[in-house]
N, C-alpha and C. Protein backbone atom coordinates (compact mmCIF):
# COMPACT_ATOMS: atom_id res chain seq x y z
N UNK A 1 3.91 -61.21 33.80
CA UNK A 1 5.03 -61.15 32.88
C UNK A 1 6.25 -61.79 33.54
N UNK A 2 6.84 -62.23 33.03
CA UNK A 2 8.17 -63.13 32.87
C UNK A 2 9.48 -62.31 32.40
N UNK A 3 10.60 -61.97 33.57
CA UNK A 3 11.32 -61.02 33.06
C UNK A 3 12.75 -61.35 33.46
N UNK A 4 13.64 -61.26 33.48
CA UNK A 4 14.89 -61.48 34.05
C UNK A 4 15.72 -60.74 34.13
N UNK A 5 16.84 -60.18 35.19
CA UNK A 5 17.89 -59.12 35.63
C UNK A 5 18.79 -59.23 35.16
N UNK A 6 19.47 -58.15 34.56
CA UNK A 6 20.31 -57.84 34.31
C UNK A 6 21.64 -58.16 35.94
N UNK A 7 23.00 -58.06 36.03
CA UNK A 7 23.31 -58.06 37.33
C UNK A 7 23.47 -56.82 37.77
N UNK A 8 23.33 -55.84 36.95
CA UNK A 8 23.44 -54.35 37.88
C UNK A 8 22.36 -53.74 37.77
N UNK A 9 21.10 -54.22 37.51
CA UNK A 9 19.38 -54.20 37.92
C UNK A 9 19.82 -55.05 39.09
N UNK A 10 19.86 -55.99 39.58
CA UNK A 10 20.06 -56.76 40.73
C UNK A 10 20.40 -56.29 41.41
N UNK A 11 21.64 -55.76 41.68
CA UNK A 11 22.21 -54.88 42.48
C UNK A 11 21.89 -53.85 43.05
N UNK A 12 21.51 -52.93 41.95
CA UNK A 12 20.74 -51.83 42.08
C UNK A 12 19.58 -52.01 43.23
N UNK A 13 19.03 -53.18 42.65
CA UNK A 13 16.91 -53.58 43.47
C UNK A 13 17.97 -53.88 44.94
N UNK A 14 18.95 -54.49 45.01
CA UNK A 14 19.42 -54.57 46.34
C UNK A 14 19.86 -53.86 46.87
N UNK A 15 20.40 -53.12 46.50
CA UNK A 15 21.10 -52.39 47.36
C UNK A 15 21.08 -50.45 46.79
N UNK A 16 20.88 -50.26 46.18
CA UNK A 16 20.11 -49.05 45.70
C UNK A 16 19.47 -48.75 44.61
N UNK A 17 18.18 -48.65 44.80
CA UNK A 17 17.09 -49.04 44.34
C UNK A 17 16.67 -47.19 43.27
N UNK A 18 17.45 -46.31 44.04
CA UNK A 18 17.39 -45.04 43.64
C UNK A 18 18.26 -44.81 42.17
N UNK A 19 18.76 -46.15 42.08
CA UNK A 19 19.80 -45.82 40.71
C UNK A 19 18.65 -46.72 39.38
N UNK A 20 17.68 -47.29 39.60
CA UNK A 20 16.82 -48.22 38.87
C UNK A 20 15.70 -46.69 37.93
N UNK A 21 15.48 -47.29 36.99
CA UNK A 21 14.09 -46.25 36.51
C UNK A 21 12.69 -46.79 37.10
N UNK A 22 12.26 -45.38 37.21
CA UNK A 22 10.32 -46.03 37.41
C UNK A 22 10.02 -46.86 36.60
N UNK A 23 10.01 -47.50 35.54
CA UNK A 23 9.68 -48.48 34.83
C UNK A 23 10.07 -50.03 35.38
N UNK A 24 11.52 -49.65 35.45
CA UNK A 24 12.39 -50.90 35.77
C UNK A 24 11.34 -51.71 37.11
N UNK A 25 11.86 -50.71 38.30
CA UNK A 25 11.45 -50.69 39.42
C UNK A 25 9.98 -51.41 39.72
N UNK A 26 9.25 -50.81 38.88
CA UNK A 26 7.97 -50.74 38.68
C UNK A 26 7.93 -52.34 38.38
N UNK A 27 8.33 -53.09 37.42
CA UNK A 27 8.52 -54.32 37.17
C UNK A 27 9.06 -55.00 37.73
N UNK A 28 10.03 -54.57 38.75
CA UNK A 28 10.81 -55.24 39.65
C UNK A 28 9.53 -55.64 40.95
N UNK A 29 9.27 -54.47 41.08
CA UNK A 29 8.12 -54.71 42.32
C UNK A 29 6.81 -54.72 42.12
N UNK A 30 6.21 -55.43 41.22
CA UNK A 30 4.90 -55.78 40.90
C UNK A 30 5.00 -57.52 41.13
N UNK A 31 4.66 -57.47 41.99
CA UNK A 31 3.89 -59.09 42.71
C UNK A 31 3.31 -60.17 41.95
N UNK A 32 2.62 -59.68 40.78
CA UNK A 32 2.46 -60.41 39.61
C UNK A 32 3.70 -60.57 38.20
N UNK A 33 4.33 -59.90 38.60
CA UNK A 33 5.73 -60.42 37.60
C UNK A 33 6.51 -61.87 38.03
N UNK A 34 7.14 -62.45 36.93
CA UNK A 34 7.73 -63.73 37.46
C UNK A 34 9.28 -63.32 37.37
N UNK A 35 10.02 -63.05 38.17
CA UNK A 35 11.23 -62.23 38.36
C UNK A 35 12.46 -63.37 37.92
N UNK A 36 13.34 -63.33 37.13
CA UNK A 36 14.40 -64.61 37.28
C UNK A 36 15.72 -63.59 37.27
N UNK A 37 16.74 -64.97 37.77
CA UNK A 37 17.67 -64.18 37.45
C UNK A 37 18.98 -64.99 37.05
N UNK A 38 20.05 -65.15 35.98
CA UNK A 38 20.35 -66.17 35.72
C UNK A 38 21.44 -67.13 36.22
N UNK A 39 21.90 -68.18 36.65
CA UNK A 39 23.07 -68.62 37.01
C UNK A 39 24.36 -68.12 36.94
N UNK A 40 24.26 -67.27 35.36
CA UNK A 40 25.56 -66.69 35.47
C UNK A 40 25.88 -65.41 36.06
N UNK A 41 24.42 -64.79 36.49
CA UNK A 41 24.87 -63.70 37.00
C UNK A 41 25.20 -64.02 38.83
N UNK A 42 24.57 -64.64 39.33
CA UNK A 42 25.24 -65.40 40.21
C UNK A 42 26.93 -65.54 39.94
N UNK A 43 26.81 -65.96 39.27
CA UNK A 43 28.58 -66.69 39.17
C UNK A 43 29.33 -65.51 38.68
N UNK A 44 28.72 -64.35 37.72
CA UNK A 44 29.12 -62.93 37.93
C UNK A 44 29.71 -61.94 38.61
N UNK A 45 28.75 -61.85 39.48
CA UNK A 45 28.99 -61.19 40.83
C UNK A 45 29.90 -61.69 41.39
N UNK A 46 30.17 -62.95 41.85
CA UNK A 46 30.53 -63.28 42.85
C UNK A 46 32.00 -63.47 42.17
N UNK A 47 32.44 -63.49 40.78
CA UNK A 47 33.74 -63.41 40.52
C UNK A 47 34.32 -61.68 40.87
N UNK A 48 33.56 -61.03 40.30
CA UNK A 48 33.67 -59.69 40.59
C UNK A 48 34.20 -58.92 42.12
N UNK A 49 33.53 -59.74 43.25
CA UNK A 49 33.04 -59.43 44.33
C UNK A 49 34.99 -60.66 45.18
N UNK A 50 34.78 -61.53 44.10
CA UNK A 50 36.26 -62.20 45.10
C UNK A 50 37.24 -61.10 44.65
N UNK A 51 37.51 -60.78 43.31
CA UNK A 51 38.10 -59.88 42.64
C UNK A 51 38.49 -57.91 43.08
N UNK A 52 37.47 -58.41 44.67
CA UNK A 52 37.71 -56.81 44.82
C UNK A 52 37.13 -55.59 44.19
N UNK A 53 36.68 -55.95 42.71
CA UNK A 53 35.55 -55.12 42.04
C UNK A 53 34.48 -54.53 42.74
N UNK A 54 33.66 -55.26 43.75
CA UNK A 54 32.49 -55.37 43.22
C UNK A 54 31.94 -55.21 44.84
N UNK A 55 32.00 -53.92 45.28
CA UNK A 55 31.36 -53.65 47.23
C UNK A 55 30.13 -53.94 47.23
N UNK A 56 29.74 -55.06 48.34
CA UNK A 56 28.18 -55.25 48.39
C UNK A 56 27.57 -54.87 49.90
N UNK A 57 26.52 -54.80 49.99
CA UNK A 57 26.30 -54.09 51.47
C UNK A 57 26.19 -55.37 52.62
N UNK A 58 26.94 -56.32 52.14
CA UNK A 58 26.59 -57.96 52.95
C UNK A 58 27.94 -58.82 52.80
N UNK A 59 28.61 -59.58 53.42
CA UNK A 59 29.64 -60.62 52.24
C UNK A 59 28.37 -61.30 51.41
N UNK A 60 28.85 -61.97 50.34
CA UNK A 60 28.37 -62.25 49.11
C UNK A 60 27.60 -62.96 50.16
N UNK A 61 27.74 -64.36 50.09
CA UNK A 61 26.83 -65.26 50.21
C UNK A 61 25.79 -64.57 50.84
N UNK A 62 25.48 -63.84 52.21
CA UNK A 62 24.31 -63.53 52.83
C UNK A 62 23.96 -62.67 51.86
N UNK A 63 24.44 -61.53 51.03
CA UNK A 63 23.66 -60.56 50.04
C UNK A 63 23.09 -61.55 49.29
N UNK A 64 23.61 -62.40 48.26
CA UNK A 64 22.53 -62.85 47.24
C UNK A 64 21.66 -64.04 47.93
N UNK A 65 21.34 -64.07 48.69
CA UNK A 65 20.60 -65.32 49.47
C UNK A 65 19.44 -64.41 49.36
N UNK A 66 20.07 -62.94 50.11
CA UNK A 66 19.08 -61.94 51.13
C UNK A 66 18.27 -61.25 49.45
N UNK A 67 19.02 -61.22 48.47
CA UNK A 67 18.64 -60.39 47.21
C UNK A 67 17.73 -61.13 46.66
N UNK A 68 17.84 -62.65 46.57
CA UNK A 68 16.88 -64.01 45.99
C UNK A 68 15.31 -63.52 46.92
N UNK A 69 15.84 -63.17 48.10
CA UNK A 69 14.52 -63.51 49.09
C UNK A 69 13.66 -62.45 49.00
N UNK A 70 14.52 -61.39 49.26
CA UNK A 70 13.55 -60.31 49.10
C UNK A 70 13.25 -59.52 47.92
N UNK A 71 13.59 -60.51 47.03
CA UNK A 71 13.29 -59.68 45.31
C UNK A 71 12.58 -61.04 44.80
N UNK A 72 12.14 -61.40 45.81
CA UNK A 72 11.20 -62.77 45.24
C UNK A 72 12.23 -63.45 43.88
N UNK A 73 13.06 -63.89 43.70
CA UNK A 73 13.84 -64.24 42.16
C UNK A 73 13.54 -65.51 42.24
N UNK A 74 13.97 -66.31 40.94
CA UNK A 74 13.84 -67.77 40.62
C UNK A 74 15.64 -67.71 39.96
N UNK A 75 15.99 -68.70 40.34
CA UNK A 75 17.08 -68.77 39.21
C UNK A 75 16.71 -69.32 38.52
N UNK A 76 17.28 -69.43 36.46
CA UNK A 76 17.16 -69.43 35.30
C UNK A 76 18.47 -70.31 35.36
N UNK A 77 18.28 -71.64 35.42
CA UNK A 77 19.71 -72.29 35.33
C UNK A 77 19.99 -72.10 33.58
N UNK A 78 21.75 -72.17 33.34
CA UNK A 78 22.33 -72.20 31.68
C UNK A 78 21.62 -73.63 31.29
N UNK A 79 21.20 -73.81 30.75
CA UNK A 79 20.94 -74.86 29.20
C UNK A 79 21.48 -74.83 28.54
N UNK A 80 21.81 -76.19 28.00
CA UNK A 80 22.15 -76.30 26.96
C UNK A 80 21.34 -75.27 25.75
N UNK A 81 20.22 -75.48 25.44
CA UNK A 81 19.44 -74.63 24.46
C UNK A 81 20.23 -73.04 24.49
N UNK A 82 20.15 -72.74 25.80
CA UNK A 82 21.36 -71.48 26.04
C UNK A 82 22.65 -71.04 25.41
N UNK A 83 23.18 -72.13 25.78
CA UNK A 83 24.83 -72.13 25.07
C UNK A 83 24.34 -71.89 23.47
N UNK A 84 23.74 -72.72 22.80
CA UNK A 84 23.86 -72.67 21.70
C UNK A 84 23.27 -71.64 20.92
N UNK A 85 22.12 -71.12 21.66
CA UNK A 85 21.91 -69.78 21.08
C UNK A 85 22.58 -68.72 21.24
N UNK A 86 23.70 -68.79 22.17
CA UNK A 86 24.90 -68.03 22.15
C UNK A 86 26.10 -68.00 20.79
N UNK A 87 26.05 -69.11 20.22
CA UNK A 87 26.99 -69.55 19.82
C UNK A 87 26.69 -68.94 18.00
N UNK A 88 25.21 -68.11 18.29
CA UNK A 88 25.33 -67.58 17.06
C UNK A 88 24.69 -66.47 16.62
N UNK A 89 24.60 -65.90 18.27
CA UNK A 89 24.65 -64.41 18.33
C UNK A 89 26.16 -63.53 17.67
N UNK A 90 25.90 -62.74 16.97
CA UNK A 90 26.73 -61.52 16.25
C UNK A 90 27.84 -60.91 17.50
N UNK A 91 28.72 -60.41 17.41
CA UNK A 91 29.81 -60.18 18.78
C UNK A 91 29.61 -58.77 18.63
N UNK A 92 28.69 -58.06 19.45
CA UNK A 92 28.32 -56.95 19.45
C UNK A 92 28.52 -56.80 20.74
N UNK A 93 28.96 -57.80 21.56
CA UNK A 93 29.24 -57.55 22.96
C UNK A 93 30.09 -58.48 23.51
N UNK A 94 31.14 -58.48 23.45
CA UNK A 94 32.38 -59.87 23.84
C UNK A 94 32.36 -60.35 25.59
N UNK A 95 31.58 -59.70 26.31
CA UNK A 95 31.67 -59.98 27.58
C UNK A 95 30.63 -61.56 27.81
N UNK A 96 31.00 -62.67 27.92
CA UNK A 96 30.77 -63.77 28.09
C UNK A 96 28.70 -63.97 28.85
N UNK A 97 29.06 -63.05 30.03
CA UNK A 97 28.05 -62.98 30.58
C UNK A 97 26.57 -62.08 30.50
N UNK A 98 27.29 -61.41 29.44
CA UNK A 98 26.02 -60.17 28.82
C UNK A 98 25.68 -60.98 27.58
N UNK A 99 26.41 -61.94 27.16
CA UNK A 99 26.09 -62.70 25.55
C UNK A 99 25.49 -64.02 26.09
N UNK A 100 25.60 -64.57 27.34
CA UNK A 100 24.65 -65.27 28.01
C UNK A 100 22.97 -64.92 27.98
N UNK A 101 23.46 -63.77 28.73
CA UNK A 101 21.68 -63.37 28.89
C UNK A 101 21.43 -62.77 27.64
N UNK A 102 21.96 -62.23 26.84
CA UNK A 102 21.30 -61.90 25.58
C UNK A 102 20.52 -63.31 25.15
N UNK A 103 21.26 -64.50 25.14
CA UNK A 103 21.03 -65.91 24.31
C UNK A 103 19.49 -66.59 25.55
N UNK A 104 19.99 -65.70 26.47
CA UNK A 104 18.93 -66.77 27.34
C UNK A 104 17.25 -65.98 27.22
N UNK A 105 17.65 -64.53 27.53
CA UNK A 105 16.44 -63.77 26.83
C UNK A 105 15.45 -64.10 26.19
N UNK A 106 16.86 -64.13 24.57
CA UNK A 106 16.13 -64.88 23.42
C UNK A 106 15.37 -66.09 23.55
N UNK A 107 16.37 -66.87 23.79
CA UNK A 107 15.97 -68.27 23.54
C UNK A 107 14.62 -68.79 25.02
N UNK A 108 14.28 -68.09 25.72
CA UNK A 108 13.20 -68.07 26.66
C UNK A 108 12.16 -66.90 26.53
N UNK A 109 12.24 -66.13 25.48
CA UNK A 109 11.40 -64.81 25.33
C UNK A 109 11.23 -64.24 26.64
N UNK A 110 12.25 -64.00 27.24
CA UNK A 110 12.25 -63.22 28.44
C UNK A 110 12.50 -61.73 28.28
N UNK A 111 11.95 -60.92 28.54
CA UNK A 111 12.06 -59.16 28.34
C UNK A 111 13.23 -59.14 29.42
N UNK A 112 14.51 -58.71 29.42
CA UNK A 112 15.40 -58.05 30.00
C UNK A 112 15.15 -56.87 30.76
N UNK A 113 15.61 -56.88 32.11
CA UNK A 113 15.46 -55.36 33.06
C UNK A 113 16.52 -55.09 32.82
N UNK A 114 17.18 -54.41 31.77
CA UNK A 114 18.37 -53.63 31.79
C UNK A 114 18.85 -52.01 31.46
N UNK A 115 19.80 -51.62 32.06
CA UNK A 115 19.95 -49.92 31.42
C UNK A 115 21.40 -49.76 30.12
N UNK A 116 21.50 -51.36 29.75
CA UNK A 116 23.08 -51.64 28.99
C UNK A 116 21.77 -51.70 27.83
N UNK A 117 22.36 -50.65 27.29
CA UNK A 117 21.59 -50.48 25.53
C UNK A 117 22.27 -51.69 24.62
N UNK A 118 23.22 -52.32 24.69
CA UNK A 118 23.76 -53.20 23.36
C UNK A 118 22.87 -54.49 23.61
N UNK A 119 22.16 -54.58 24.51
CA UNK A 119 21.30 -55.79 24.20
C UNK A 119 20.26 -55.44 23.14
N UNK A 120 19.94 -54.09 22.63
CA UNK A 120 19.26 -53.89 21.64
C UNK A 120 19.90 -54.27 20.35
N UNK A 121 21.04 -54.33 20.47
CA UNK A 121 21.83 -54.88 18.78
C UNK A 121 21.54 -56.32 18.85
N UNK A 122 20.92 -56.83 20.12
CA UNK A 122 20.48 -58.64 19.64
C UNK A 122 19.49 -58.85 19.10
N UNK A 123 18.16 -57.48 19.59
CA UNK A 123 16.94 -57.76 19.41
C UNK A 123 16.57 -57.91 20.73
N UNK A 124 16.88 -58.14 22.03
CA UNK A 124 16.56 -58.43 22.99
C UNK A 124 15.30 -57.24 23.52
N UNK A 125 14.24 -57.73 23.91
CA UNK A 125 13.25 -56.77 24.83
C UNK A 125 13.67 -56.51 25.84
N UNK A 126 13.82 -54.98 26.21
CA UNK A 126 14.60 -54.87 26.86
C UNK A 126 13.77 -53.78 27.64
N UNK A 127 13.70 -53.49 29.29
CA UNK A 127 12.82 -53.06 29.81
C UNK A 127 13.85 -52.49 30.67
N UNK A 128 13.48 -50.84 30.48
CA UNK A 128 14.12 -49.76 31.05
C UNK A 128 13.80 -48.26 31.16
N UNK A 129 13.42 -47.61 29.96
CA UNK A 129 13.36 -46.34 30.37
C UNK A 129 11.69 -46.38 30.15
């Protein structure tokens, strides 16, 4: 299966893994899953994280290098096809980067590892409890 992170599933698998559900987890660490995770959550974090928001157990760069490696991930670069299936998703969620991966989800039939319920107002598969 083919699945992609949410950024606080990411986080979580990195750095505490005790805040994830057995399900999640379970999908996170099955060897036969194809794990992605998307550009923008990359570019997420790491606004968050200059911003003072966002304590990681590493400075950024060595955490998400170290999070790519040992969570086996692929990045999911934005597409174009992306943007535009954004562009006509319903605003059930105004945060730029949660209406990303809702659109990228979709538009890649990727099941979501997330514990943020409003990706269910997209339709998004969403893999959590």
């Amino acid at each position: 299966m083919r699945v992609i992170l949410d950024s606080h599933t990411l986080i979580w698998a990195a750095d505490d893994q005790s805040k994830l559900t057995t399900k999640a987890l379970g999908v996170i660490q099955n060897p036969l899953n194809d794990r992605l995770i998307s550009a923008a959550t990359i570019w997420e974090i790491s606004i968050k994280v200059g911003k003072g928001r966002l304590p990681l157990s590493l400075p950024y760069r060595r955490w998400i290098e170290k999070a790519i490696a040992d969570l086996c991930l692929t990045i999911l670069p934005i597409e174009i096809h992306h943007a535009e299936r954004q562009t006509i998703l319903p605003f059930h969620h105004r945060d730029p980067f949660d209406r990303l991966l809702a659109a990228q989800s979709l538009a890649e039939n990727l099941p979501l590892v997330s514990g943020d319920a409003v990706f269910d107002a997209y339709g998004v598969a969403r893999v959590w409890d």
